[in-house]
Protein backbone atom coordinates (compact mmCIF):
# COMPACT_ATOMS: atom_id res chain seq x y z
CA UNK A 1 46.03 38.58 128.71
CA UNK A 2 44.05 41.28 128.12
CA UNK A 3 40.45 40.12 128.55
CA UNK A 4 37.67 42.74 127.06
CA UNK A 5 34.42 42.31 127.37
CA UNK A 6 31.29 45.41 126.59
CA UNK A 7 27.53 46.13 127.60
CA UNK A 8 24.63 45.04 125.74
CA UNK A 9 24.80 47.32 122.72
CA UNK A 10 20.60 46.65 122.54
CA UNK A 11 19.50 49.26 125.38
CA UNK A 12 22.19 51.60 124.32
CA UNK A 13 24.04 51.02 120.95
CA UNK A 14 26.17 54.39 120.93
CA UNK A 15 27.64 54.55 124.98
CA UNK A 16 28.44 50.98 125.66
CA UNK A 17 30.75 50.68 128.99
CA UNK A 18 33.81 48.85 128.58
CA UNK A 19 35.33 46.37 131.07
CA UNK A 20 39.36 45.85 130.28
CA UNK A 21 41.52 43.34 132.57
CA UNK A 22 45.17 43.38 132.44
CA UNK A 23 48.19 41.59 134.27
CA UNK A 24 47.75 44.32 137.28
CA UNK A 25 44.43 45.42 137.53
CA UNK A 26 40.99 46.59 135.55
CA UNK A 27 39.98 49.31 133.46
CA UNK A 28 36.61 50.68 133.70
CA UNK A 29 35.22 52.92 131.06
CA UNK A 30 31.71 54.32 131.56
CA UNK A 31 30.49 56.10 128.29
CA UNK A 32 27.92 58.98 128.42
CA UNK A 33 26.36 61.14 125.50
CA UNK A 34 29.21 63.84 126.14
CA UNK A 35 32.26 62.31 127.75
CA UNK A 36 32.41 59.17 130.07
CA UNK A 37 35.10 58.10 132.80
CA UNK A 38 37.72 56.01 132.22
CA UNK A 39 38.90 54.29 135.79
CA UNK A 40 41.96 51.91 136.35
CA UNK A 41 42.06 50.07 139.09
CA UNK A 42 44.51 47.58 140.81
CA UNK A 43 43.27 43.75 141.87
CA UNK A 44 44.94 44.23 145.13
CA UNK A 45 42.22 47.92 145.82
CA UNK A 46 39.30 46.11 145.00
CA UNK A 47 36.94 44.97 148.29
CA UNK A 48 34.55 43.80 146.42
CA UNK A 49 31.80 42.80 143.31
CA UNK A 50 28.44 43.00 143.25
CA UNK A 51 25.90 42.22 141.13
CA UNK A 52 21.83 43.49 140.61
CA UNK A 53 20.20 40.99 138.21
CA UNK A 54 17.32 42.74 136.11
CA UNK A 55 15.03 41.10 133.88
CA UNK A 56 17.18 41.24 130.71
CA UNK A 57 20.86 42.68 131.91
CA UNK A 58 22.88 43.14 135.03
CA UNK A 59 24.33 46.02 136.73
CA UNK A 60 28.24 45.45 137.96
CA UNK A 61 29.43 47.50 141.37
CA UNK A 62 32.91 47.25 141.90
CA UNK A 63 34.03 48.60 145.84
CA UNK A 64 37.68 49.88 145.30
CA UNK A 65 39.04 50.48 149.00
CA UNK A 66 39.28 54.34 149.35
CA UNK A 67 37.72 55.16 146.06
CA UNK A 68 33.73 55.68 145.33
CA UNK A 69 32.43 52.15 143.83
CA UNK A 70 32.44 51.46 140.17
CA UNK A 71 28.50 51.11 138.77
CA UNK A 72 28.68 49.93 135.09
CA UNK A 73 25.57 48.80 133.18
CA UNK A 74 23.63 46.73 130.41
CA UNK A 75 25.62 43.39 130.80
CA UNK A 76 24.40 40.05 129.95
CA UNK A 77 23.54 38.15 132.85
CA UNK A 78 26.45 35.66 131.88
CA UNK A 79 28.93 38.42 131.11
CA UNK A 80 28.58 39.88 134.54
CA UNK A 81 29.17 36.44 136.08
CA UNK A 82 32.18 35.93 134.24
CA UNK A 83 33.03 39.56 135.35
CA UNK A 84 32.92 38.78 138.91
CA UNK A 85 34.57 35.39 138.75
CA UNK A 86 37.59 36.85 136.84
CA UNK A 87 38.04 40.14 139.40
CA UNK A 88 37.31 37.76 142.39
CA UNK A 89 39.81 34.72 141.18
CA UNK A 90 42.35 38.17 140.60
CA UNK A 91 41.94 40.04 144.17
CA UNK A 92 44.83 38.45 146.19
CA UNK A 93 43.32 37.44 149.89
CA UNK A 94 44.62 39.11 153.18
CA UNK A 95 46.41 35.85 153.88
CA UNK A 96 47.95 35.30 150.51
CA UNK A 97 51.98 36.31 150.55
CA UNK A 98 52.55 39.72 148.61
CA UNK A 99 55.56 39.48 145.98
């Protein structure tokens, strides 16, 4: 099940951030020249997605409860759509039974 998808490799062909899903939750790995942050997070700590359309690529904010929010960069338009619709369709709703 593990669904991976990565930024445009055309702005920035050496740091591309990486966006991982898994059965309980997301990994989100933000490269930089030296280092980068690698940040797991569960479906059930995520309050919400957002995302800023440029002219060429989108910009992804994920709003973990408790947690600074999540900016990765240099998606396709269509990737960060797909993005959103998979963490949204994920996130269980506050009147949804827990397990």
């Amino acid at each position: 099940m593990a669904e991976v998808f990565k930024s445009s490799g055309f702005k920035d062909p050496i740091n591309r951030d990486v966006v991982e899903f898994n059965e309980k939750g997301v990994t989100f790995r933000v490269n930089k020249l030296i280092g980068g942050t690698d940040s797991f997070v569960f479906y059930g700590d995520i309050s919400g997605v957002e995302i800023d359309n440029g002219l060429f690529f989108s910009t992804i904010r994920i709003i973990p409860r408790a947690r600074p929010e999540i900016i990765i960069k240099n998606f396709t338009r269509g990737d960060a759509r797909q993005i959103k619709q998979l963490i949204l369709e994920r996130v269980p709703t506050l009147g949804s039974p827990t397990v």
